[in-house]
Protein backbone atom coordinates (compact mmCIF):
# COMPACT_ATOMS: atom_id res chain seq x y z
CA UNK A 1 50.19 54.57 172.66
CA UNK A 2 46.87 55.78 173.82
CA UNK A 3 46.82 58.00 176.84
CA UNK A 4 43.59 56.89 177.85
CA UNK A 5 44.88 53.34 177.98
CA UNK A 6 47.42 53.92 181.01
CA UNK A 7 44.37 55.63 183.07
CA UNK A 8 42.45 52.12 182.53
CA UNK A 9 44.96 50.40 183.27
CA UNK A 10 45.66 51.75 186.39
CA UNK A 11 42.12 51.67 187.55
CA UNK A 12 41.78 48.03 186.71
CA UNK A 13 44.46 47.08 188.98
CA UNK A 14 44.24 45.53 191.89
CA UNK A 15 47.19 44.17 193.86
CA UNK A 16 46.86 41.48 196.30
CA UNK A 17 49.21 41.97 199.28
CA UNK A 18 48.64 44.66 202.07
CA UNK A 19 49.32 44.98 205.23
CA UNK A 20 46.23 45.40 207.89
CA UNK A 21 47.01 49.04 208.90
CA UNK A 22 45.82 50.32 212.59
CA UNK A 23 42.59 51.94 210.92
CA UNK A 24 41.10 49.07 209.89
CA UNK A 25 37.46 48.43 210.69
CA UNK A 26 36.14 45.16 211.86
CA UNK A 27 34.06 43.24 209.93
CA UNK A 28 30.61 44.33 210.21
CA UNK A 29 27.15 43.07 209.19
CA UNK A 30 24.81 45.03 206.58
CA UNK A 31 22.37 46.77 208.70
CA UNK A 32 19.72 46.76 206.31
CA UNK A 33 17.66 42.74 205.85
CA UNK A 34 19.39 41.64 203.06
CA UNK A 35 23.05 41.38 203.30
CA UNK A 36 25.44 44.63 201.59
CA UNK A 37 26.49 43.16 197.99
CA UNK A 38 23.79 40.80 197.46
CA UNK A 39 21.53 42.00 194.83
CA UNK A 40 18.71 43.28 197.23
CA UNK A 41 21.29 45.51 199.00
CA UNK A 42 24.15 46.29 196.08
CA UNK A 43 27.18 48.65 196.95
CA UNK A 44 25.91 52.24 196.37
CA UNK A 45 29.47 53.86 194.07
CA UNK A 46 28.99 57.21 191.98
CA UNK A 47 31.23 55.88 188.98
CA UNK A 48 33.54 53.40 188.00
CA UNK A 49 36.48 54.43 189.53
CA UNK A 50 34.71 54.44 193.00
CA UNK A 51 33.60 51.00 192.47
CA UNK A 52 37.36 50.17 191.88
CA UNK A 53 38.46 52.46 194.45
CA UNK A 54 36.12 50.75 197.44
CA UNK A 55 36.73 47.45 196.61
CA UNK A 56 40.69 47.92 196.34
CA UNK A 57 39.92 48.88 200.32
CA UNK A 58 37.96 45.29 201.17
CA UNK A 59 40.38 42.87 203.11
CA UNK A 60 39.81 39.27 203.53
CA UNK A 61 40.10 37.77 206.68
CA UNK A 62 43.91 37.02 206.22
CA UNK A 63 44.68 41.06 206.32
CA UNK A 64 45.62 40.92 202.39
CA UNK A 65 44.35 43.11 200.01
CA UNK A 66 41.42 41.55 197.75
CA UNK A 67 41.99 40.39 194.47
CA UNK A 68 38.91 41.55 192.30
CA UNK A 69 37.67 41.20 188.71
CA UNK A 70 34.66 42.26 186.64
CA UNK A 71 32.47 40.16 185.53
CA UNK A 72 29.65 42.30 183.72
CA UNK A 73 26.30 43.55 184.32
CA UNK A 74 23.17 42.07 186.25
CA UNK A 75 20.95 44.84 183.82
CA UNK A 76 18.62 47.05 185.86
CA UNK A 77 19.04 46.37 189.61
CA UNK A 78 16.22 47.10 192.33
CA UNK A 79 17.11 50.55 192.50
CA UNK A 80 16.49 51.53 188.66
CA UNK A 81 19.63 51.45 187.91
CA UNK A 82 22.51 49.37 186.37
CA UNK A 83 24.23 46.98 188.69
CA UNK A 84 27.74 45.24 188.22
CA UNK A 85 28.99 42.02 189.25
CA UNK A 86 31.85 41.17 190.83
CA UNK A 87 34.30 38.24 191.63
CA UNK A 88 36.03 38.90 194.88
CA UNK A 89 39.39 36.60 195.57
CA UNK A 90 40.71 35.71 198.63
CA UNK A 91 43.66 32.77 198.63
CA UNK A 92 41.02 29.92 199.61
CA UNK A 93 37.56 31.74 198.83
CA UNK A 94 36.21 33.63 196.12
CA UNK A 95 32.40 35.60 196.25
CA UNK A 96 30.27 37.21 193.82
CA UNK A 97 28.86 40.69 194.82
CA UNK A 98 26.88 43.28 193.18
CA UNK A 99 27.96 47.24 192.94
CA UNK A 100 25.10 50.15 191.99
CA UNK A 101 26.49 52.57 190.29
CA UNK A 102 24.82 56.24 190.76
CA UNK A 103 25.76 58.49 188.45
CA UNK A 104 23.86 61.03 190.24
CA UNK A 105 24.71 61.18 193.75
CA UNK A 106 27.69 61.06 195.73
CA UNK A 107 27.74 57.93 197.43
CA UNK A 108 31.08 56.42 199.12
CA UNK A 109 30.19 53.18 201.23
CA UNK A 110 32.07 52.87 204.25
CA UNK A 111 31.07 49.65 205.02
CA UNK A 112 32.59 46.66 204.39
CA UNK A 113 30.79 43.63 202.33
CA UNK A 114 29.62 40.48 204.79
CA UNK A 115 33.33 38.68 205.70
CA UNK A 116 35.52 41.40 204.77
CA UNK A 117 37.21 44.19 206.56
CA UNK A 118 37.96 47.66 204.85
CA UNK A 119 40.56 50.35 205.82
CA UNK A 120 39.78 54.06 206.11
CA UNK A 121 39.44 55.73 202.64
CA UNK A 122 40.93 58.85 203.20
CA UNK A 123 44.24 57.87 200.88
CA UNK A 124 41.95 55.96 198.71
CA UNK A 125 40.17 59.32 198.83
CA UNK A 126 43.19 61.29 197.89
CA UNK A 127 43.78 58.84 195.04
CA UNK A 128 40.47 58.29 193.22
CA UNK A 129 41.08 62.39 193.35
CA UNK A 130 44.42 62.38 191.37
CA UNK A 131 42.93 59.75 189.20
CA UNK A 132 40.27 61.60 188.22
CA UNK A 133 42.05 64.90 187.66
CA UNK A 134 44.17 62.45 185.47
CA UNK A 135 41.31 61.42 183.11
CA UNK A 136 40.65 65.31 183.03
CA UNK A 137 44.27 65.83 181.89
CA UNK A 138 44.92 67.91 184.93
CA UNK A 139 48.40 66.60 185.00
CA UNK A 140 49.68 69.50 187.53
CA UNK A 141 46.97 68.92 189.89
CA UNK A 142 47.08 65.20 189.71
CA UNK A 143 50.86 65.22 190.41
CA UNK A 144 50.16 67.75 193.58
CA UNK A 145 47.59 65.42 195.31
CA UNK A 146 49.51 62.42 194.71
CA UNK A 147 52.40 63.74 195.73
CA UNK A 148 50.63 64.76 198.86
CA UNK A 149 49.54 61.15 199.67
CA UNK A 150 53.10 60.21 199.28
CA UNK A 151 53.94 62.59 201.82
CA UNK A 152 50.91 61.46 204.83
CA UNK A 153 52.20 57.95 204.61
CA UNK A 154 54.28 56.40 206.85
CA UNK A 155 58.38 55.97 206.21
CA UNK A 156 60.00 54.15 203.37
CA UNK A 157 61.30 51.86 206.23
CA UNK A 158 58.09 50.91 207.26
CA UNK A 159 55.84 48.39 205.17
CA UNK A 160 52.91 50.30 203.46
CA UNK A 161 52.18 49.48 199.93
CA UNK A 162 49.89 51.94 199.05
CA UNK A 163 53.40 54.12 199.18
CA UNK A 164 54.66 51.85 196.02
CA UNK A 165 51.34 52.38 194.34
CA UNK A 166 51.14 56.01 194.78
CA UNK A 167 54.34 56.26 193.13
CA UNK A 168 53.14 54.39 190.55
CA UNK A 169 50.48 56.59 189.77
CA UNK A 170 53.00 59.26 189.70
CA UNK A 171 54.92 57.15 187.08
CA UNK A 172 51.77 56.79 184.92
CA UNK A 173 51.01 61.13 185.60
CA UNK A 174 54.52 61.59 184.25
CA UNK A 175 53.78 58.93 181.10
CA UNK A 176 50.55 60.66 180.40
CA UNK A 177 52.78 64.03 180.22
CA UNK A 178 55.63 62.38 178.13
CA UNK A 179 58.24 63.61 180.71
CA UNK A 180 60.22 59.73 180.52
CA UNK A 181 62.62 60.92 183.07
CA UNK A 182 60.50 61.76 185.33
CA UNK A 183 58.03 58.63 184.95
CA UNK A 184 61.36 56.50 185.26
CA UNK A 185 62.43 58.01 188.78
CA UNK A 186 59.27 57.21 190.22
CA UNK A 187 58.17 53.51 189.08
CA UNK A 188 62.23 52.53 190.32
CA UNK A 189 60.93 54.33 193.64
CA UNK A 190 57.93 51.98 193.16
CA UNK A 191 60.11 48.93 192.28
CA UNK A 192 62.84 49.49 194.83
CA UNK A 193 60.23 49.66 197.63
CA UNK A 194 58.41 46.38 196.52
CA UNK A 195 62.13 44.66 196.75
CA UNK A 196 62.49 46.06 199.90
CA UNK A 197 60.02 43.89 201.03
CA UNK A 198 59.76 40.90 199.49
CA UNK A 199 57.84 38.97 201.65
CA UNK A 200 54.68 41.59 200.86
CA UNK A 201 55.69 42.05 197.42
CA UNK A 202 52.63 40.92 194.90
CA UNK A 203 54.40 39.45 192.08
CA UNK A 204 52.16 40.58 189.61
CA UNK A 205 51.61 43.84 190.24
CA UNK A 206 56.03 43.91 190.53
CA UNK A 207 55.58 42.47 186.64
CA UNK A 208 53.42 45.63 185.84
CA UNK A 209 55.95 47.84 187.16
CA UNK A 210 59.04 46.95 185.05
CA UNK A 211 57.20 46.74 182.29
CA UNK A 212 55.61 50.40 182.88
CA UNK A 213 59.69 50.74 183.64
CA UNK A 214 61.07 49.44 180.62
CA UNK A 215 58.37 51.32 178.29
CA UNK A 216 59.48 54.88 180.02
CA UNK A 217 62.96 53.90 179.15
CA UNK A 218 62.35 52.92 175.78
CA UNK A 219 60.34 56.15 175.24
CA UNK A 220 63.59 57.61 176.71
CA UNK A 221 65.42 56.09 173.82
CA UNK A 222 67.26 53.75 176.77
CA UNK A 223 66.00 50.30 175.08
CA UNK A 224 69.29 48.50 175.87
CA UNK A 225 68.76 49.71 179.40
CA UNK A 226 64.90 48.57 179.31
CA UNK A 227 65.60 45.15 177.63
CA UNK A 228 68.58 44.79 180.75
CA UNK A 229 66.04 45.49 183.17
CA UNK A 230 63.26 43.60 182.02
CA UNK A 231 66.03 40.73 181.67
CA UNK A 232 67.36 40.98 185.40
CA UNK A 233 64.05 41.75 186.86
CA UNK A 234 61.86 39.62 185.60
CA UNK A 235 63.58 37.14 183.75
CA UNK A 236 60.88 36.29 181.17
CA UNK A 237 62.18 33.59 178.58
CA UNK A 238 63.20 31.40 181.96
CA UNK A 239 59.70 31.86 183.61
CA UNK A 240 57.86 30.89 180.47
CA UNK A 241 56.49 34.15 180.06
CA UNK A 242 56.00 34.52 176.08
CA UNK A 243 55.24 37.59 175.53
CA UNK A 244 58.23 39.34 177.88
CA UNK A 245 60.34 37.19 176.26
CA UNK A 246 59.64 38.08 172.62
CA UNK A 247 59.76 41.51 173.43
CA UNK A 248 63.38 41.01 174.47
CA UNK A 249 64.50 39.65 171.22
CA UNK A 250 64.54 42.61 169.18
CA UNK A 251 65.18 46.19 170.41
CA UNK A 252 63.79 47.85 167.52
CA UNK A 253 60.60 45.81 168.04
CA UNK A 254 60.86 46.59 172.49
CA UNK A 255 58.35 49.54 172.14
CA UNK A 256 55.55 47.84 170.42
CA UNK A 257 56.13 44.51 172.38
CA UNK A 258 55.91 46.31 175.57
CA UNK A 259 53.13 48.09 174.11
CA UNK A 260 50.94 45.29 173.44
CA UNK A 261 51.94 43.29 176.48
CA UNK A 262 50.39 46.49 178.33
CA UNK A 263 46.63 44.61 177.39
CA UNK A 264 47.60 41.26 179.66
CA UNK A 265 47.79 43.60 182.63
């Protein structure tokens, strides 16, 4: 498996449930004439990641966490430079915006688009951090600063999700290293926490988990373990879900299957 493809992964991801926390801004209007994420006023983000990274912090009216996907490129944008679109999802709304990416500057809007709210950036911060020392292959210092995010959040007993997806990303640090055992203690942290809660818990992001799960497992040479997990879990052949399903009909064949499935996440 490519390394590089559990770094995309996890930047492309975007779960859909979280809590409003007490540092969330109101929703604001652009200050400039045109509104922010139209085309004439774009979000200003200094890479990829940050363009992931501030819309994972938008929050639609309801207080849950915006479901976003990319749709391509407008071309050259008003600033001289390449702007991408967006599709923004809320449960009954969805919006198109436009993000400016600056390769060149350091810019980190703290704004939040017309009819959204955004939360305060400093874990996001913390994490587009440990993500990028991940892409560097700085696996110690990736660990450290997501291990320190862990630690500022509140309580397991409290509801924060951004605690199950920081231990996520220390699953997917661990994966990138090879250490299995490691990578398996911290996505059951990240699936134990989601249970906890199931009322927050977004069901597709849970999916991703296991699966992420069942692979470090398998690595582990546990596949009888994995395919019981991804069996109890997720129950794939009942739900209609093809792919899970095939993967648990051969255990010789889990690895790839699991593999491949990776790409539908």
């Amino acid at each position: 498996m490519k390394r590089n493809l559990l770094i995309l992964i996890f930047l492309a991801f975007s779960p859909t449930k979280l809590l409003m926390a007490d540092n969330v801004s109101p929703t604001l209007e652009a200050s400039d004439s045109f509104p922010l994420g139209s085309w004439d006023n774009p979000v200003k983000c200094n890479s990829p990641s940050g363009e992931r990274e501030y819309l994972s912090r938008l929050r639609c009216s309801s207080g849950d966490m915006v479901d976003f996907e990319r749709l391509g490129n407008s071309g050259e944008g008003v600033f001289g430079n390449i702007v991408d679109d967006y599709e923004l999802r809320c449960i009954n709304s969805k919006k198109t915006v436009h993000v400016y990416m600056d390769m060149y500057h350091d810019y980190r809007e703290s704004q939040p688009i017309d009819g959204f709210s955004i939360i305060s950036d400093e874990w996001g911060k913390e994490i587009s951090s440990a993500l990028d020392l991940l892409e560097s292959k700085k696996y110690n210092e990736a660990l450290h600063v997501s291990e320190k995010a862990v630690e500022e959040l509140p309580p397991d007993n409290i509801i924060d999700d951004r605690k199950y997806v920081t231990y996520y990303l220390i699953g997917m640090i661990h994966m990138n290293e090879r250490i299995f055992h490691k990578a398996q203690v911290a996505f059951l942290k990240s699936v134990t926490l989601q249970e906890s809660f199931p009322s927050k818990k977004d069901e597709r992001f849970y999916e991703k988990v296991i699966i992420f799960y069942s692979l470090a497992l398998a690595y582990d040479n546990k596949s009888k373990e994995a395919l019981s997990i991804l069996e109890r879990k997720i129950n794939p052949c009942s739900s209609k879900k093809e792919s899970l399903c095939n993967a648990l009909k051969s255990e010789k064949k889990l690895i790839p299957s699991l593999e491949s499935l990776i790409n539908e996440y």
